[in-house]
C-alpha atoms as a PDB file:
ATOM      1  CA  UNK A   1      24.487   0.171  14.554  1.00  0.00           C
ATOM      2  CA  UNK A   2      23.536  -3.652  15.524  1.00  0.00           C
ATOM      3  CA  UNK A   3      19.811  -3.502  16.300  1.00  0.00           C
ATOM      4  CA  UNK A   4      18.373  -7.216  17.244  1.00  0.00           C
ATOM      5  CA  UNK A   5      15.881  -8.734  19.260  1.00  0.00           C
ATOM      6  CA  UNK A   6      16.180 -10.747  22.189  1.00  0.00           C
ATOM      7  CA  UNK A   7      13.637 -13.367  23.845  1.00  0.00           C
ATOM      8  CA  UNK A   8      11.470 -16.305  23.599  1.00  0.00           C
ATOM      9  CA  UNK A   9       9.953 -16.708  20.384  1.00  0.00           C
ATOM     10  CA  UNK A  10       6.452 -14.143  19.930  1.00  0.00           C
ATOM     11  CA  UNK A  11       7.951 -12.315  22.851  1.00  0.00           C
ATOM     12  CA  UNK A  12      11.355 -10.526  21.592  1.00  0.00           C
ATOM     13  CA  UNK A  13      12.440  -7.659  23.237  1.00  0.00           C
ATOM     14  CA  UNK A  14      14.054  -4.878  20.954  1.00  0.00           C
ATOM     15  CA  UNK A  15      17.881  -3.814  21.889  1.00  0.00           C
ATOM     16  CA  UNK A  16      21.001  -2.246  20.554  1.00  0.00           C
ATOM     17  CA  UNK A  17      24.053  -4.652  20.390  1.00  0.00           C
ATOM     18  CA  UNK A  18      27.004  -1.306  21.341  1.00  0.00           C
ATOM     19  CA  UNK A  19      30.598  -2.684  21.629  1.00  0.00           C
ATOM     20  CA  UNK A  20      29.966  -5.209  24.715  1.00  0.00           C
ATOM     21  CA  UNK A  21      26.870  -4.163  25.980  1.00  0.00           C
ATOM     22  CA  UNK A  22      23.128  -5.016  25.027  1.00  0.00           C
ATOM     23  CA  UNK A  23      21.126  -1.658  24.749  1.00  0.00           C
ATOM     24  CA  UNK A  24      17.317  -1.838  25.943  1.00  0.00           C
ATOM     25  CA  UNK A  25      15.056  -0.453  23.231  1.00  0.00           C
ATOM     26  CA  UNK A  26      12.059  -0.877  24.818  1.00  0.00           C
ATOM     27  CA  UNK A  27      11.674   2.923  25.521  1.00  0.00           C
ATOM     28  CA  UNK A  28      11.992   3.555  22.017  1.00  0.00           C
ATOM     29  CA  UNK A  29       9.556   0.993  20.041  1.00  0.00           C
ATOM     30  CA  UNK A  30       7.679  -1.802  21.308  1.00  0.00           C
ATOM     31  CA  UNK A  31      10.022  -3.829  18.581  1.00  0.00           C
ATOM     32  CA  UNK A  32      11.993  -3.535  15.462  1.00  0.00           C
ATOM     33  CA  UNK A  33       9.330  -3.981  12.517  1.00  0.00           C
ATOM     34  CA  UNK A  34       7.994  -2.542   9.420  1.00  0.00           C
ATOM     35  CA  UNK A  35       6.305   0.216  11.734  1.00  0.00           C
ATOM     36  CA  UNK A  36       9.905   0.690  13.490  1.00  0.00           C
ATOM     37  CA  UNK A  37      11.247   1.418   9.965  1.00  0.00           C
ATOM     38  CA  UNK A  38       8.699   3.444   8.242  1.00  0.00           C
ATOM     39  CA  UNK A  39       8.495   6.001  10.870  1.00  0.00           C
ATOM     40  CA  UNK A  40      12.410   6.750  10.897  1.00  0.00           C
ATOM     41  CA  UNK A  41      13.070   4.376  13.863  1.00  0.00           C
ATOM     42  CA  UNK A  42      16.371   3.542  13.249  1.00  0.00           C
ATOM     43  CA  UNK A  43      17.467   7.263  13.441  1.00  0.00           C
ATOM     44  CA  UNK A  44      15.297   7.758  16.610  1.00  0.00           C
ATOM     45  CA  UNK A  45      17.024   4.414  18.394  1.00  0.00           C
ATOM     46  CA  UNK A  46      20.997   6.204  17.216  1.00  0.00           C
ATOM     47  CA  UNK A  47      19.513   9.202  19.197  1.00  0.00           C
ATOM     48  CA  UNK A  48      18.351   7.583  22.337  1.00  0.00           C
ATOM     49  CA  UNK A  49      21.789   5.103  22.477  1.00  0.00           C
ATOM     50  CA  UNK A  50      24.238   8.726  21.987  1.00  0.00           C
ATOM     51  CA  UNK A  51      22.393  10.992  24.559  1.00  0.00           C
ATOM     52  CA  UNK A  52      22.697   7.745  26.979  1.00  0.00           C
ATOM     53  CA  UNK A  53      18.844   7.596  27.319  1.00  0.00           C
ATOM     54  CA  UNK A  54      18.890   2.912  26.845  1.00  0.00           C
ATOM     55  CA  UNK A  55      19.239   0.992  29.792  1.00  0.00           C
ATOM     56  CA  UNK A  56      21.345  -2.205  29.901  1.00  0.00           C
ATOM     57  CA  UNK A  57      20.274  -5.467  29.051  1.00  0.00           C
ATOM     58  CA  UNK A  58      21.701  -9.475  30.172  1.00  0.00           C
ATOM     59  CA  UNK A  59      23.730 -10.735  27.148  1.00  0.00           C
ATOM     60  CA  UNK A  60      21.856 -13.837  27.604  1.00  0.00           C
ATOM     61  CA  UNK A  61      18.698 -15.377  26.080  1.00  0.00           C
ATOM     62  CA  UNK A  62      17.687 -16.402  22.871  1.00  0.00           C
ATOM     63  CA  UNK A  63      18.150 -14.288  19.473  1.00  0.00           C
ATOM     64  CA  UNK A  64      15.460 -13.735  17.445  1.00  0.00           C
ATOM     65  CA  UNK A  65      15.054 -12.621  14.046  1.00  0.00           C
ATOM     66  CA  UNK A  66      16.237  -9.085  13.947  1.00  0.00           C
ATOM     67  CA  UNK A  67      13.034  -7.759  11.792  1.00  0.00           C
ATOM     68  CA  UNK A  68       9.505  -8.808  12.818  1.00  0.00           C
ATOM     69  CA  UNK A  69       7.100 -10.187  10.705  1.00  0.00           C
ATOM     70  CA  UNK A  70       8.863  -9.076   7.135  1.00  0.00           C
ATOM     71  CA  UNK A  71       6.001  -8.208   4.864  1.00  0.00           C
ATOM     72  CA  UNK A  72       7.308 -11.115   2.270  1.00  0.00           C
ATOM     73  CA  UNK A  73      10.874 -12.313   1.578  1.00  0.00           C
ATOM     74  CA  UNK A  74      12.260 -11.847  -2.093  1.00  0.00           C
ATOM     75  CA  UNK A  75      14.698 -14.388  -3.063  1.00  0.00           C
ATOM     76  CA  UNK A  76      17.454 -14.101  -6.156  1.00  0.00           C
ATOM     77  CA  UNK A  77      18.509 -17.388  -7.707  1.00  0.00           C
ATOM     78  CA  UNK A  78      21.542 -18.287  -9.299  1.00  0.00           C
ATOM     79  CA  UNK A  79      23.067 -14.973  -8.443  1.00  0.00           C
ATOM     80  CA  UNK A  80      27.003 -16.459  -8.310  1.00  0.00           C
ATOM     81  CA  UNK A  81      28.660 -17.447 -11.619  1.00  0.00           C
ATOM     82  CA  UNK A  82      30.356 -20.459  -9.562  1.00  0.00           C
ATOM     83  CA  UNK A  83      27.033 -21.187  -7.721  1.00  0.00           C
ATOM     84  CA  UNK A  84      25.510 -21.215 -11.784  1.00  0.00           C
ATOM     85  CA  UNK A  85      27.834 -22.933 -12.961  1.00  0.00           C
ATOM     86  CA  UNK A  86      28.082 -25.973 -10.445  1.00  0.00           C
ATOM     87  CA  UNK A  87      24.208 -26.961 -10.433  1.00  0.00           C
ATOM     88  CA  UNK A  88      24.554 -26.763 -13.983  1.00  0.00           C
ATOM     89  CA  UNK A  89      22.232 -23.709 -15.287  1.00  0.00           C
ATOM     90  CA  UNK A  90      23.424 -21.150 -17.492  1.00  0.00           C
ATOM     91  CA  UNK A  91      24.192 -17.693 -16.344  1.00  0.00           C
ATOM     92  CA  UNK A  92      21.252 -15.570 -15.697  1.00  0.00           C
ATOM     93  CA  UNK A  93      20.972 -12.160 -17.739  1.00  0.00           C
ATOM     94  CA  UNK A  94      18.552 -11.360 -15.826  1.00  0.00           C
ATOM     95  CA  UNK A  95      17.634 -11.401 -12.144  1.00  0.00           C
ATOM     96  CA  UNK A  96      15.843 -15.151 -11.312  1.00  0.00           C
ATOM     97  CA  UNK A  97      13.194 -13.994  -8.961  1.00  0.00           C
ATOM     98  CA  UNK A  98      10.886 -15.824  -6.544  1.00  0.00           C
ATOM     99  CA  UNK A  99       9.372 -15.823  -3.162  1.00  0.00           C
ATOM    100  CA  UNK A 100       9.669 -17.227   0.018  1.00  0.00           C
ATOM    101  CA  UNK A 101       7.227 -17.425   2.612  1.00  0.00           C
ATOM    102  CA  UNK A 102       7.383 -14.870   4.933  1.00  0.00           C
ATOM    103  CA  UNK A 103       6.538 -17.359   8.168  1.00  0.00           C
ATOM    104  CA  UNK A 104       9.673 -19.098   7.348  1.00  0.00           C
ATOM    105  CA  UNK A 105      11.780 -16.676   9.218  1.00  0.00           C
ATOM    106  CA  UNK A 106      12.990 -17.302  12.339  1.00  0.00           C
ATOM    107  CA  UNK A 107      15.786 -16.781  14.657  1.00  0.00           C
ATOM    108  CA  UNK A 108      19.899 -17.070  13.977  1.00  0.00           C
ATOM    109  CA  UNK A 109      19.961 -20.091  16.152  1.00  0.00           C
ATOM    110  CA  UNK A 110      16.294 -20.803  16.292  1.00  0.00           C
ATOM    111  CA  UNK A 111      16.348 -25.624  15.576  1.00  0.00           C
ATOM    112  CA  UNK A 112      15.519 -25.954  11.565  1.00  0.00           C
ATOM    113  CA  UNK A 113      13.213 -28.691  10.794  1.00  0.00           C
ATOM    114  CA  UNK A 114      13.452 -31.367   7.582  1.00  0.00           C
ATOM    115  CA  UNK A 115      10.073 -31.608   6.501  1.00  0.00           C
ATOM    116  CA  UNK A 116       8.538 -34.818   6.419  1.00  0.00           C
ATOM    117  CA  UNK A 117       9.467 -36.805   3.787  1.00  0.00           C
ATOM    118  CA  UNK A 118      12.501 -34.533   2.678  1.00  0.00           C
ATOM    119  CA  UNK A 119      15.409 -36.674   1.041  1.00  0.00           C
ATOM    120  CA  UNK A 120      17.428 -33.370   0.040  1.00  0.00           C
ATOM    121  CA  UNK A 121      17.449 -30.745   2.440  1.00  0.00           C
ATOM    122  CA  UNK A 122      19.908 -28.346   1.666  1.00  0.00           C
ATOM    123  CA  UNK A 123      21.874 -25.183   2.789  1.00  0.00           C
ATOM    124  CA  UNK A 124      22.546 -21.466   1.376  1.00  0.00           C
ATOM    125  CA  UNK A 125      24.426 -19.035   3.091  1.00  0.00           C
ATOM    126  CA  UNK A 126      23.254 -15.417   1.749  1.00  0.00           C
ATOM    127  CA  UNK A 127      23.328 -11.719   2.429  1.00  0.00           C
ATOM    128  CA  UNK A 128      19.663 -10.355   3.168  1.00  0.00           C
ATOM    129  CA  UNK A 129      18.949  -7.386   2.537  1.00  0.00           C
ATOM    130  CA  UNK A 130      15.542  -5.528   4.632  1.00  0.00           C
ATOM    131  CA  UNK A 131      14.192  -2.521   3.060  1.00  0.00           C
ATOM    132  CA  UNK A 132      13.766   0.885   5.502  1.00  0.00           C
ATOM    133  CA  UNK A 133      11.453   2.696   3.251  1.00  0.00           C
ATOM    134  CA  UNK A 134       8.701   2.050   0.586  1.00  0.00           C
ATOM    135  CA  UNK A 135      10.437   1.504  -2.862  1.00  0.00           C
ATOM    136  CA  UNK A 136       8.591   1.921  -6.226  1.00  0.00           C
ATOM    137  CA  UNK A 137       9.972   2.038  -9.361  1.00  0.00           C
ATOM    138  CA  UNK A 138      13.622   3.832  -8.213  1.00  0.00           C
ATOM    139  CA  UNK A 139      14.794   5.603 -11.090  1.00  0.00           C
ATOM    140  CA  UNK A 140      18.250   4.006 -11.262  1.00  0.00           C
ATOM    141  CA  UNK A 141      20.478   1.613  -8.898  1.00  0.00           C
ATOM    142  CA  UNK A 142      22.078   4.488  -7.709  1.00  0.00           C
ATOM    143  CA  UNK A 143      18.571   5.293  -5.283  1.00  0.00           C
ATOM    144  CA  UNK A 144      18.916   1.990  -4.206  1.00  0.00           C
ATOM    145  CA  UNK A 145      20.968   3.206  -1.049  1.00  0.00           C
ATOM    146  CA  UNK A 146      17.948   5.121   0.138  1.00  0.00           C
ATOM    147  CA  UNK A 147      15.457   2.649   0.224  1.00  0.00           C
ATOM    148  CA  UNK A 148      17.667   0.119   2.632  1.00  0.00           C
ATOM    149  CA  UNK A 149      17.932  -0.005   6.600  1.00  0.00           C
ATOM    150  CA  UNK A 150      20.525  -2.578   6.924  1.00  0.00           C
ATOM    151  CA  UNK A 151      21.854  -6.151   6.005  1.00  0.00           C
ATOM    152  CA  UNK A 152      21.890  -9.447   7.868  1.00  0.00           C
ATOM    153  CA  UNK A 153      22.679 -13.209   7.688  1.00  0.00           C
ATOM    154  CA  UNK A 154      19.969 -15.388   5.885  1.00  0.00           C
ATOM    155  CA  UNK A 155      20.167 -19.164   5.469  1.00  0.00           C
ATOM    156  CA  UNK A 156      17.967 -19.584   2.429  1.00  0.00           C
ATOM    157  CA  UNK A 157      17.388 -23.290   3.338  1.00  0.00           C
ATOM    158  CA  UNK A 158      16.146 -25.258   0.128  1.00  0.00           C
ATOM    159  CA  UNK A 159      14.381 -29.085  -0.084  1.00  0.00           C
ATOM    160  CA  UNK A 160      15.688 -29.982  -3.495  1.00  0.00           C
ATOM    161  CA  UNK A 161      13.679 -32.602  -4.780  1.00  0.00           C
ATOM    162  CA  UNK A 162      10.446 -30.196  -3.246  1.00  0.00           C
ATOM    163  CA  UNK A 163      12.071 -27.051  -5.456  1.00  0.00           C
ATOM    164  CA  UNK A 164      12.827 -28.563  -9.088  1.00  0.00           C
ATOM    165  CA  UNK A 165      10.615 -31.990  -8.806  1.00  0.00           C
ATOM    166  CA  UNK A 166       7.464 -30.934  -7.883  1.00  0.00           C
ATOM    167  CA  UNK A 167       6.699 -28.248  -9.360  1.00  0.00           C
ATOM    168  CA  UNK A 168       7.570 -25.935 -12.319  1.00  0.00           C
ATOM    169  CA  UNK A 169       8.028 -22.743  -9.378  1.00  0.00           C
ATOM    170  CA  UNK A 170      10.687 -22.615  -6.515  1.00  0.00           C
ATOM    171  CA  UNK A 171       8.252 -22.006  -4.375  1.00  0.00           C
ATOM    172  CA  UNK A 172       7.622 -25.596  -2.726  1.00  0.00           C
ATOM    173  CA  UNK A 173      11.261 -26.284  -1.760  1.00  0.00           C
ATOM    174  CA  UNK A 174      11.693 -22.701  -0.102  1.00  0.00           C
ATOM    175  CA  UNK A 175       8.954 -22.320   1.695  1.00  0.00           C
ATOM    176  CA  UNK A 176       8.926 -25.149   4.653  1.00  0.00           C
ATOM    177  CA  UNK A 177       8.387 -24.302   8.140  1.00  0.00           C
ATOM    178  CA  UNK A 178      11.884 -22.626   9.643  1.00  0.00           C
ATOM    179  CA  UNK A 179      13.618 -22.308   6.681  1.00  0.00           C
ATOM    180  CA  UNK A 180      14.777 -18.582   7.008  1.00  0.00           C
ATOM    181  CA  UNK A 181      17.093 -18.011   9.776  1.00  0.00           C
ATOM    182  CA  UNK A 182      17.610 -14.642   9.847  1.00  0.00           C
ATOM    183  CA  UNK A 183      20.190 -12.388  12.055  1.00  0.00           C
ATOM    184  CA  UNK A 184      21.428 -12.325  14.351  1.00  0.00           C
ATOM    185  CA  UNK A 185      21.646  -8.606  13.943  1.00  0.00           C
ATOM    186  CA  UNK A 186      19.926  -6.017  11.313  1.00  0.00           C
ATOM    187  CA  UNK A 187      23.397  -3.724  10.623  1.00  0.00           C
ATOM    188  CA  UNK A 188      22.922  -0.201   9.589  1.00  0.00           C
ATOM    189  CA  UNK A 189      23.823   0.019   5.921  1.00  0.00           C
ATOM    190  CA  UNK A 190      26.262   3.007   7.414  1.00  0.00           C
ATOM    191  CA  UNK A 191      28.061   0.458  10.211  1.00  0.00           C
ATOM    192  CA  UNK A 192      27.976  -2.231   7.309  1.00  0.00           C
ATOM    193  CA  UNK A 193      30.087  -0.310   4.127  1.00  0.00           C
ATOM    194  CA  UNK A 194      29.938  -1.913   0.776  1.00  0.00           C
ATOM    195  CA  UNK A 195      27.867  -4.975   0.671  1.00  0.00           C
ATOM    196  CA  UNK A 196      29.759  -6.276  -2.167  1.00  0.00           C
ATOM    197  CA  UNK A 197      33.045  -6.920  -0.499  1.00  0.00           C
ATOM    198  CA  UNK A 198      32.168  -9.236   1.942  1.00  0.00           C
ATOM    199  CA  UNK A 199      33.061 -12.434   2.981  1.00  0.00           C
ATOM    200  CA  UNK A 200      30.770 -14.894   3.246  1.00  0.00           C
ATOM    201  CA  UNK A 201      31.081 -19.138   4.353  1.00  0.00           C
ATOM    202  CA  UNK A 202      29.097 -22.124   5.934  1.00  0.00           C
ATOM    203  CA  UNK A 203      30.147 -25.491   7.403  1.00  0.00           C
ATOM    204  CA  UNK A 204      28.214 -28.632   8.021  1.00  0.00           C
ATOM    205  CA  UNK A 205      29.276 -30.622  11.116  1.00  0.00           C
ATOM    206  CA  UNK A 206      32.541 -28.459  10.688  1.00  0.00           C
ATOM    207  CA  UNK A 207      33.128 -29.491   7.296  1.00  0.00           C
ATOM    208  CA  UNK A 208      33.333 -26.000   5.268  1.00  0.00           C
ATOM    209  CA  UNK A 209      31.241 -26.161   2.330  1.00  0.00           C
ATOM    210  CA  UNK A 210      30.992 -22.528   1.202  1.00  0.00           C
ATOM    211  CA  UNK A 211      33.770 -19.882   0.894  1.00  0.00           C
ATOM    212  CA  UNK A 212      32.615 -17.039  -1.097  1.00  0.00           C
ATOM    213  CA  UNK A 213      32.476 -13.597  -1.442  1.00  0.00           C
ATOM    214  CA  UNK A 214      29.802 -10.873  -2.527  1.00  0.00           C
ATOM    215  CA  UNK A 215      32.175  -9.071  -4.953  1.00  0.00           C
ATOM    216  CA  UNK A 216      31.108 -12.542  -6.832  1.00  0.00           C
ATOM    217  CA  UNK A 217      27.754 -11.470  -7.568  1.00  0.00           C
ATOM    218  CA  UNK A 218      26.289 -11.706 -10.924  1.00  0.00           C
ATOM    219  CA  UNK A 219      23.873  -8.486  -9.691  1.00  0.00           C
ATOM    220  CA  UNK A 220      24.839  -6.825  -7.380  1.00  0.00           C
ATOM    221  CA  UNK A 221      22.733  -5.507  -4.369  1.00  0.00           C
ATOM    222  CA  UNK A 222      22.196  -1.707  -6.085  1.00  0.00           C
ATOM    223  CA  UNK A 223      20.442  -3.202  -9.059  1.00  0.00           C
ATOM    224  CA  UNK A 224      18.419  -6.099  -7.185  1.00  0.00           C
ATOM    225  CA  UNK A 225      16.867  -3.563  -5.081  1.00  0.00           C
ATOM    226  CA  UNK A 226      16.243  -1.183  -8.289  1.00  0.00           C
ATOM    227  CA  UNK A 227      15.159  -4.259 -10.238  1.00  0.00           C
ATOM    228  CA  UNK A 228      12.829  -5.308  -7.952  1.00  0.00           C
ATOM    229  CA  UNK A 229      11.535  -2.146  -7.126  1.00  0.00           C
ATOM    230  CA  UNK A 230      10.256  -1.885 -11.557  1.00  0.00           C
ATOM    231  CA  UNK A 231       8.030  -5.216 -10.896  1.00  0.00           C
ATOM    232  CA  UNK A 232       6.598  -5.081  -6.997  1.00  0.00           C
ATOM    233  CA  UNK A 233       6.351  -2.108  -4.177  1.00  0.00           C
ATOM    234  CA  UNK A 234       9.107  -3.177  -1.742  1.00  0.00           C
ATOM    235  CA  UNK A 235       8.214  -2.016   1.799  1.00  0.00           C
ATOM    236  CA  UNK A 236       9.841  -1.469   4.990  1.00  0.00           C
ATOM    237  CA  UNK A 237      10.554  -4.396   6.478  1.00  0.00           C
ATOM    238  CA  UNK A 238      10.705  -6.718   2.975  1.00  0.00           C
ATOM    239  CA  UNK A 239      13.910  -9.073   3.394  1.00  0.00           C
ATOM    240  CA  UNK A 240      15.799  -9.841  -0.115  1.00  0.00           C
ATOM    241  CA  UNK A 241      18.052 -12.873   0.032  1.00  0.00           C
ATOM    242  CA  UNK A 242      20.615 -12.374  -2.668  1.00  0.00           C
ATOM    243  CA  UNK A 243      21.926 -15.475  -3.719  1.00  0.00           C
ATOM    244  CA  UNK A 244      24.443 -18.172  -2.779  1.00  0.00           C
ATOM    245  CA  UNK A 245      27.956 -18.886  -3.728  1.00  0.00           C
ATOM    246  CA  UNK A 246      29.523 -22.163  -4.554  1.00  0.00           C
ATOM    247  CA  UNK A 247      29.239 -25.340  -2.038  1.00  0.00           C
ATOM    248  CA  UNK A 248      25.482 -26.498  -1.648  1.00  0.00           C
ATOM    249  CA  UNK A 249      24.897 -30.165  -1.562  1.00  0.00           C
ATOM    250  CA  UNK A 250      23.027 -29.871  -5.016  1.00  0.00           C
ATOM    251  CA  UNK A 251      26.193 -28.875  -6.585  1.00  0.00           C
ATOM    252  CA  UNK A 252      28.610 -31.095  -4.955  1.00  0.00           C
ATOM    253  CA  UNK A 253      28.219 -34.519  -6.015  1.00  0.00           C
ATOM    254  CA  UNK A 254      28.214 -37.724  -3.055  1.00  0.00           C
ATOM    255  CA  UNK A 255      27.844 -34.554  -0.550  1.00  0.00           C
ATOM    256  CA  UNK A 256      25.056 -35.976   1.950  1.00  0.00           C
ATOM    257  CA  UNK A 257      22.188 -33.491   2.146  1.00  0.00           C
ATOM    258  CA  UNK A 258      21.226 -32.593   5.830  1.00  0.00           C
ATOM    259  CA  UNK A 259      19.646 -34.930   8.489  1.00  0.00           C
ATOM    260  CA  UNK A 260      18.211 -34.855  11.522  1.00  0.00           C
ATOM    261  CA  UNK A 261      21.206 -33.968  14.012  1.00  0.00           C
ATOM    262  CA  UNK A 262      23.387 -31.852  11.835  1.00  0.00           C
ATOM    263  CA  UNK A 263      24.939 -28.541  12.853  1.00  0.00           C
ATOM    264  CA  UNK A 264      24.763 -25.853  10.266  1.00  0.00           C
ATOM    265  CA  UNK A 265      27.078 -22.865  10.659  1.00  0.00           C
ATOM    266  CA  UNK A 266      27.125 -19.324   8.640  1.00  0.00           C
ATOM    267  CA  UNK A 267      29.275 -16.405   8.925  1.00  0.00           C
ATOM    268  CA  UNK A 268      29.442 -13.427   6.851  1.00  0.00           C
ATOM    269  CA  UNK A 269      31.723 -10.500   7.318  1.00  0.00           C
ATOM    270  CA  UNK A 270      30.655  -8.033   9.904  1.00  0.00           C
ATOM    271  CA  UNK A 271      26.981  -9.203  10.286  1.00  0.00           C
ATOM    272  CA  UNK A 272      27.845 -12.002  12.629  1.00  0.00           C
ATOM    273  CA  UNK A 273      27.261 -15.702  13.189  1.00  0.00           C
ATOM    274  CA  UNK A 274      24.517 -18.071  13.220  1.00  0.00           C
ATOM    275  CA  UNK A 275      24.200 -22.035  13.948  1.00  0.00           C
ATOM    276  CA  UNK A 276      21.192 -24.194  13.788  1.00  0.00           C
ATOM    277  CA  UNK A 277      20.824 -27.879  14.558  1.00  0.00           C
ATOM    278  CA  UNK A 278      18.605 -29.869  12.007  1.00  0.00           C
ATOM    279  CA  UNK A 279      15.569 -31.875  13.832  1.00  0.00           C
ATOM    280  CA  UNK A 280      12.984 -33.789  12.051  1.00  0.00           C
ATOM    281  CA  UNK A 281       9.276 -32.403  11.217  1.00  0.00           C
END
């Protein structure tokens, strides 16, 4: 199942996305959030769709992020040997782990803006992963499966000189204003199948930069979530972003980073599309 939201930003109307046709939701939650989630929503909006009970929506208007308000976003560096390898740090044996703020998600298609002052805005095309249900020390990878709702796109936009200039943490570089798109749908982990054989690639201006796949990962989505889940409470609505392959302008040497004007473009296998244009702060 596609679930997504549709409308002007602060306004997003929940729906269904069912072969060709856009499923109202509205009957069913007032929108798809941590709330939606906790309270077995997701099973609740598969009922309403197969007993015919959702009206249909236009297939027009703007996408927003398919999960409200996410509760924080959990990021996982350096999870692609190739990725590793080309910004020149060694291979994790561990999980790298930091956060991104929250109020950087926004829609699939949603303008991203270069902070002020930004010389090296970059691009990461990643599998997110939002939590259904609370998650506390899972006993082994093998729970993970029970603790997740579904998978989307994330562009885990980074500033560069922000993230390993300015500061001994990530945290600067990640965190600027729109630099989450998220979506455009939230798939079902049952619609989805196994997260790590996917497909995954961005362009700049048409240029393809990134051609990767998840079966690349150094950890793979089982053990992030059970990893995670041994240091913080993950809750229903959390996003993960779990890493990037190969192909950012940090790792590509004379690549230009991204300026004002530039047309981003992600894809990842079965979770859809996404394309932002770049603007100045």
């Amino acid at each position: 199942m596609k679930l997504l939201r549709i409308g002007p930003a602060g306004s997003e109307r929940p729906a269904i996305l069912a072969a060709d046709r856009l499923l109202d939701l509205s009957a069913v939650t007032t929108d798809i959030d941590s709330a939606f989630l906790a309270s077995g929503g997701v099973a609740r909006a598969r009922a309403a769709m197969e007993a015919g009970q959702l009206p249909e929506l236009p297939a027009t208007g703007r996408i927003g992020a398919p999960v409200a308000r996410p509760g924080k976003v959990v990021c996982v560096g350096l999870n692609y040997r190739d990725h590793a390898e080309e910004t020149g740090a060694a291979i994790p044996t561990r999980p790298v782990v930091f956060m991104k703020d929250p109020g950087t998600v926004v829609g699939p298609h949603d303008p991203v803006l270069i902070p002020r002052g930004s010389t090296k805005t970059d691009w990461e095309v990643e599998l997110a992963v939002v939590i259904g249900s609370r998650a506390r020390y899972l006993s082994s990878p093998d729970r993970a499966a029970d603790v997740i709702a579904g998978y989307a796109i994330s562009n885990d936009v980074s500033e560069r000189e922000f993230q390993l200039e300015y500061s001994g943490q990530w945290d600067l570089g990640k965190s600027c204003e729109t630099f989450n798109p998220l979506g455009p749908w939230l798939v079902t982990a049952d619609e989805l199948g196994d997260p790590q054989s996917l497909t995954l690639g961005l362009s700049v201006n048409g240029v393809p930069r990134q051609d990767g796949s998840t079966k690349n990962m150094i950890f793979d989505v089982a053990y992030i979530v059970w990893y995670l889940s041994q240091y913080m409470v993950l809750e229903p609505g959390d996003v993960i972003n779990t890493g990037t392959p190969a192909g950012v302008a940090l790792g590509l040497p004379g690549t230009p980073y991204l300026r004002p004007g530039d047309i981003v473009e992600l894809e990842i296998e079965g979770l859809g599309t996404q394309r932002q244009i770049f603007a100045q702060a």
